[in-house]
C-alpha atoms as a PDB file:
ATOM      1  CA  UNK A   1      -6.012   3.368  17.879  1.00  0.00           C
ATOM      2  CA  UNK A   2      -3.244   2.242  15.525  1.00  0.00           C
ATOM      3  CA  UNK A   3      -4.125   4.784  13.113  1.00  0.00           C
ATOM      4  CA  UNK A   4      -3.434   7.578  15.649  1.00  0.00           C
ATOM      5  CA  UNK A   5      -0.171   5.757  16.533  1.00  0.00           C
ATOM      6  CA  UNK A   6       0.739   5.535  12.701  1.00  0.00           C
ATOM      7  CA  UNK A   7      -0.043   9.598  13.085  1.00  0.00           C
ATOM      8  CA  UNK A   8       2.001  10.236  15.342  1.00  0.00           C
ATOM      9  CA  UNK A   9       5.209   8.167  14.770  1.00  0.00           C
ATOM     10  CA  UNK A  10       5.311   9.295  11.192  1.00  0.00           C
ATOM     11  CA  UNK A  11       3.486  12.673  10.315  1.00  0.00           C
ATOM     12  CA  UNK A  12       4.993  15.853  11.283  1.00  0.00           C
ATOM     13  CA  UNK A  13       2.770  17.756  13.476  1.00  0.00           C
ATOM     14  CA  UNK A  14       3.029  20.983  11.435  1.00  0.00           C
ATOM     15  CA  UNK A  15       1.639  18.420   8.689  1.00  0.00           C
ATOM     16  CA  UNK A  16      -2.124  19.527   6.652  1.00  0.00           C
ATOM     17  CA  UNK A  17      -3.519  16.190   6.361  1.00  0.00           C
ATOM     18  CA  UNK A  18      -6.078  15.353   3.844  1.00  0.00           C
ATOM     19  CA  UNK A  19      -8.074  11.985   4.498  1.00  0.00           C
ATOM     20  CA  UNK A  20     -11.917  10.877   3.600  1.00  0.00           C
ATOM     21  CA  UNK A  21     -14.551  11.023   6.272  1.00  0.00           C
ATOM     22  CA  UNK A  22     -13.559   7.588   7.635  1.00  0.00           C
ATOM     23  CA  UNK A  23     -14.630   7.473  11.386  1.00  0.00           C
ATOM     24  CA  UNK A  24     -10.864   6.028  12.198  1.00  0.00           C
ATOM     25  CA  UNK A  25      -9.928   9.140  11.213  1.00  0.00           C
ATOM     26  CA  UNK A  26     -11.989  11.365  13.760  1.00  0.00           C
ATOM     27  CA  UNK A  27      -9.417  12.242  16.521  1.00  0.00           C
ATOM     28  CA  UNK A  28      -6.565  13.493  14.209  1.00  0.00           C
ATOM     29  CA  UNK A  29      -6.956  17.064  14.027  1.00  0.00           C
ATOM     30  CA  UNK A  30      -5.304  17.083  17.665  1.00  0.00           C
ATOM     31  CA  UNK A  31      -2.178  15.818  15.956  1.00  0.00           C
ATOM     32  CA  UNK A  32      -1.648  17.788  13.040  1.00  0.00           C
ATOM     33  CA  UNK A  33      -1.718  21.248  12.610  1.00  0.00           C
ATOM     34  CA  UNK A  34      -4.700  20.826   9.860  1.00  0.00           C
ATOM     35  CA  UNK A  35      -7.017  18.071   9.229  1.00  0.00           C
ATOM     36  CA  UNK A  36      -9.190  18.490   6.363  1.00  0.00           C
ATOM     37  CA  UNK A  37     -11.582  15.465   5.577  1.00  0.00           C
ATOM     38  CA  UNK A  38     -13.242  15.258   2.103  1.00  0.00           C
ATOM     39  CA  UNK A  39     -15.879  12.918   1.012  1.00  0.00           C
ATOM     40  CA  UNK A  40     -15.681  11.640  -2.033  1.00  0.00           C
ATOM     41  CA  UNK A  41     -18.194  11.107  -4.685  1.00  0.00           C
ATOM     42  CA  UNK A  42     -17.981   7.876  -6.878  1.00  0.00           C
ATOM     43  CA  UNK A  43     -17.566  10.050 -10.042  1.00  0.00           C
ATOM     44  CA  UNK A  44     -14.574  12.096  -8.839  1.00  0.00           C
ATOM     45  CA  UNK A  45     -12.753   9.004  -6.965  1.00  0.00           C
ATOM     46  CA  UNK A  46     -12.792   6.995 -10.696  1.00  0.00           C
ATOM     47  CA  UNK A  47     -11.497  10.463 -12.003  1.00  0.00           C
ATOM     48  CA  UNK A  48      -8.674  10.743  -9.356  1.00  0.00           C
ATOM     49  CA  UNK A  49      -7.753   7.358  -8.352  1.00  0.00           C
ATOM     50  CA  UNK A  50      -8.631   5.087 -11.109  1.00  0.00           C
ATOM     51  CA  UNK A  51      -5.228   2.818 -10.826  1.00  0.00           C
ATOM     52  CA  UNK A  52      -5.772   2.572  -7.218  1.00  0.00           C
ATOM     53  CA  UNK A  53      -8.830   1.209  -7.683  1.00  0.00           C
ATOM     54  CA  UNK A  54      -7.576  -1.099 -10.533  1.00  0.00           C
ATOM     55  CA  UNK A  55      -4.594  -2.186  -8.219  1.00  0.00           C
ATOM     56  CA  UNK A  56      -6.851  -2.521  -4.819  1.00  0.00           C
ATOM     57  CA  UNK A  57      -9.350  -4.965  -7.671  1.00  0.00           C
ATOM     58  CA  UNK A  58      -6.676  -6.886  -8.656  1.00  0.00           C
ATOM     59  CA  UNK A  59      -5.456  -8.005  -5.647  1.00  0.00           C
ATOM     60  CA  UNK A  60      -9.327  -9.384  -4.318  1.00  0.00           C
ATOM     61  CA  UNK A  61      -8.912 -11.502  -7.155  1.00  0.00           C
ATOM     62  CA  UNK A  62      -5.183 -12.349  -6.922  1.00  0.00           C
ATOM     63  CA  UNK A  63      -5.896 -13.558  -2.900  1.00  0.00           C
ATOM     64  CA  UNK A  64      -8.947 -15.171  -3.989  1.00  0.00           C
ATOM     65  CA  UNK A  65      -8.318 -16.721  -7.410  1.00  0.00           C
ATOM     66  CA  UNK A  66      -4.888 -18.233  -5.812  1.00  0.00           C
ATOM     67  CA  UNK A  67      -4.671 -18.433  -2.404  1.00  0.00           C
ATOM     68  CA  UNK A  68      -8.706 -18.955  -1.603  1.00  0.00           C
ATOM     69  CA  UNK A  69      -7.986 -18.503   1.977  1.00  0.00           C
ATOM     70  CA  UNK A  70      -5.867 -16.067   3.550  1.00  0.00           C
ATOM     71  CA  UNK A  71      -4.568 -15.752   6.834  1.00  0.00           C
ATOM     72  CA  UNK A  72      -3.426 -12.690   9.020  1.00  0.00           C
ATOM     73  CA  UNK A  73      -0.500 -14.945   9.632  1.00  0.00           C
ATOM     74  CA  UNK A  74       0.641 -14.776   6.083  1.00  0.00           C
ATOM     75  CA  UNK A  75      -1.031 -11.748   4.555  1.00  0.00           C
ATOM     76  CA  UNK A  76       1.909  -9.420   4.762  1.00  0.00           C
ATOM     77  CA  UNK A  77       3.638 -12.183   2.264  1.00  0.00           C
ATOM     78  CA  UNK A  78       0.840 -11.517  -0.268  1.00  0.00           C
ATOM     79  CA  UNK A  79       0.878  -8.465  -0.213  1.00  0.00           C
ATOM     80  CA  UNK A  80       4.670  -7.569  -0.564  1.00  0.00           C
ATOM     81  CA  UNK A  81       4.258 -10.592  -3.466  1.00  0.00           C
ATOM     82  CA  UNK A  82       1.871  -8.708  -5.199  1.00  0.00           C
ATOM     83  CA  UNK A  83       3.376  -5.805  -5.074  1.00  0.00           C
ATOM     84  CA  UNK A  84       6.688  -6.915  -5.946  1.00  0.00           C
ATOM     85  CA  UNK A  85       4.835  -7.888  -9.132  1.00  0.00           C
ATOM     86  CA  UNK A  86       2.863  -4.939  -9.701  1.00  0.00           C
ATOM     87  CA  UNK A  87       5.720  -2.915  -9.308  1.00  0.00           C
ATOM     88  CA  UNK A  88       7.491  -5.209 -11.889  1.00  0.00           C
ATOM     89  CA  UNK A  89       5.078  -5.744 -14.778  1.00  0.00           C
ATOM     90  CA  UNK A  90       6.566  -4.194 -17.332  1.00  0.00           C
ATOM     91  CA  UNK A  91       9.598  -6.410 -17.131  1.00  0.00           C
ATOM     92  CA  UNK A  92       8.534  -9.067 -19.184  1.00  0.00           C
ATOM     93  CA  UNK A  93      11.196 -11.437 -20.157  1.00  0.00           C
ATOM     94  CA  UNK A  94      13.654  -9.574 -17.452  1.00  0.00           C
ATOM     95  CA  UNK A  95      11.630 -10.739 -14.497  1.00  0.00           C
ATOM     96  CA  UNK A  96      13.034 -13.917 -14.051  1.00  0.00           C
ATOM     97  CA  UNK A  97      16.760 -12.724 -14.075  1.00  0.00           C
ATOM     98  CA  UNK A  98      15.316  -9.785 -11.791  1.00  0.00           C
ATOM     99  CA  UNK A  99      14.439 -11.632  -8.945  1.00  0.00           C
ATOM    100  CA  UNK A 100      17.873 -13.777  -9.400  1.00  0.00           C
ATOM    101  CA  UNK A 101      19.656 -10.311  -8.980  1.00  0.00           C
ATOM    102  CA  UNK A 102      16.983  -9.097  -6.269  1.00  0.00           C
ATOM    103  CA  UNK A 103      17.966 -12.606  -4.201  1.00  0.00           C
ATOM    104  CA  UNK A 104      21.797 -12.707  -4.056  1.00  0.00           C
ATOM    105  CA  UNK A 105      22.254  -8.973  -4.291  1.00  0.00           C
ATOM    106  CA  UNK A 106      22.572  -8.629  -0.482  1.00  0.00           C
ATOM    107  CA  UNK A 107      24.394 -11.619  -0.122  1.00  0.00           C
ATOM    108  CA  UNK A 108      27.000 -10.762  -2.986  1.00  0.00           C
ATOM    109  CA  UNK A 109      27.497  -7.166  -1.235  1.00  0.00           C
ATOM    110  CA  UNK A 110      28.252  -8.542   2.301  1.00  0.00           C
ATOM    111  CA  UNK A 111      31.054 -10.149   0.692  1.00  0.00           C
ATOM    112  CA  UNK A 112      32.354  -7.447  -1.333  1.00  0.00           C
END
């Protein structure tokens, strides 16, 4: 059910859509204008997505190495946390002084 309403809030209904052979993903085809569904084989989803799968591995271990438990409550927090990260690990030294900037940004703009 909330994929469908994902569907149709935010894909164009002229849209091809390409998705695996989940079963969530059964009663699109009356939304789009194509819906092609492709099962993949272990060999070519390491060939085509192999930082996906790196990214998806590290954050099992990120919510279980640190947090141990996590609830639906918080989750979205972990994940925009890891992201953030991911998104910033070539930063290095720069992080720090990045988030800094990231945090008073808006507030140094509304007074501007």
């Amino acid at each position: 059910d909330s994929v469908e309403r994902f569907v149709q809030k935010t894909i164009d209904r002229e849209s091809v859509l390409f998705t695996d052979k989940n079963p969530a993903y059964i009663n699109l085809e009356k939304m789009v204008e194509s819906h092609i569904q492709i099962k993949s084989s272990k060999d070519s989803t390491k060939a085509n997505l192999p930082w996906v799968h790196v990214a998806i591995s590290n954050l099992k271990k990120n919510l279980l190495g640190i947090y141990h438990m996590v609830s639906e409550k918080h989750l979205q927090n972990y994940l925009n946390e890891f992201v953030y990260k991911l998104n910033r690990r070539y930063f290095g030294e720069q992080l720090f002084n990045r988030l800094i900037i990231a945090s008073v940004y808006p507030y140094v703009q509304h007074y501007e």
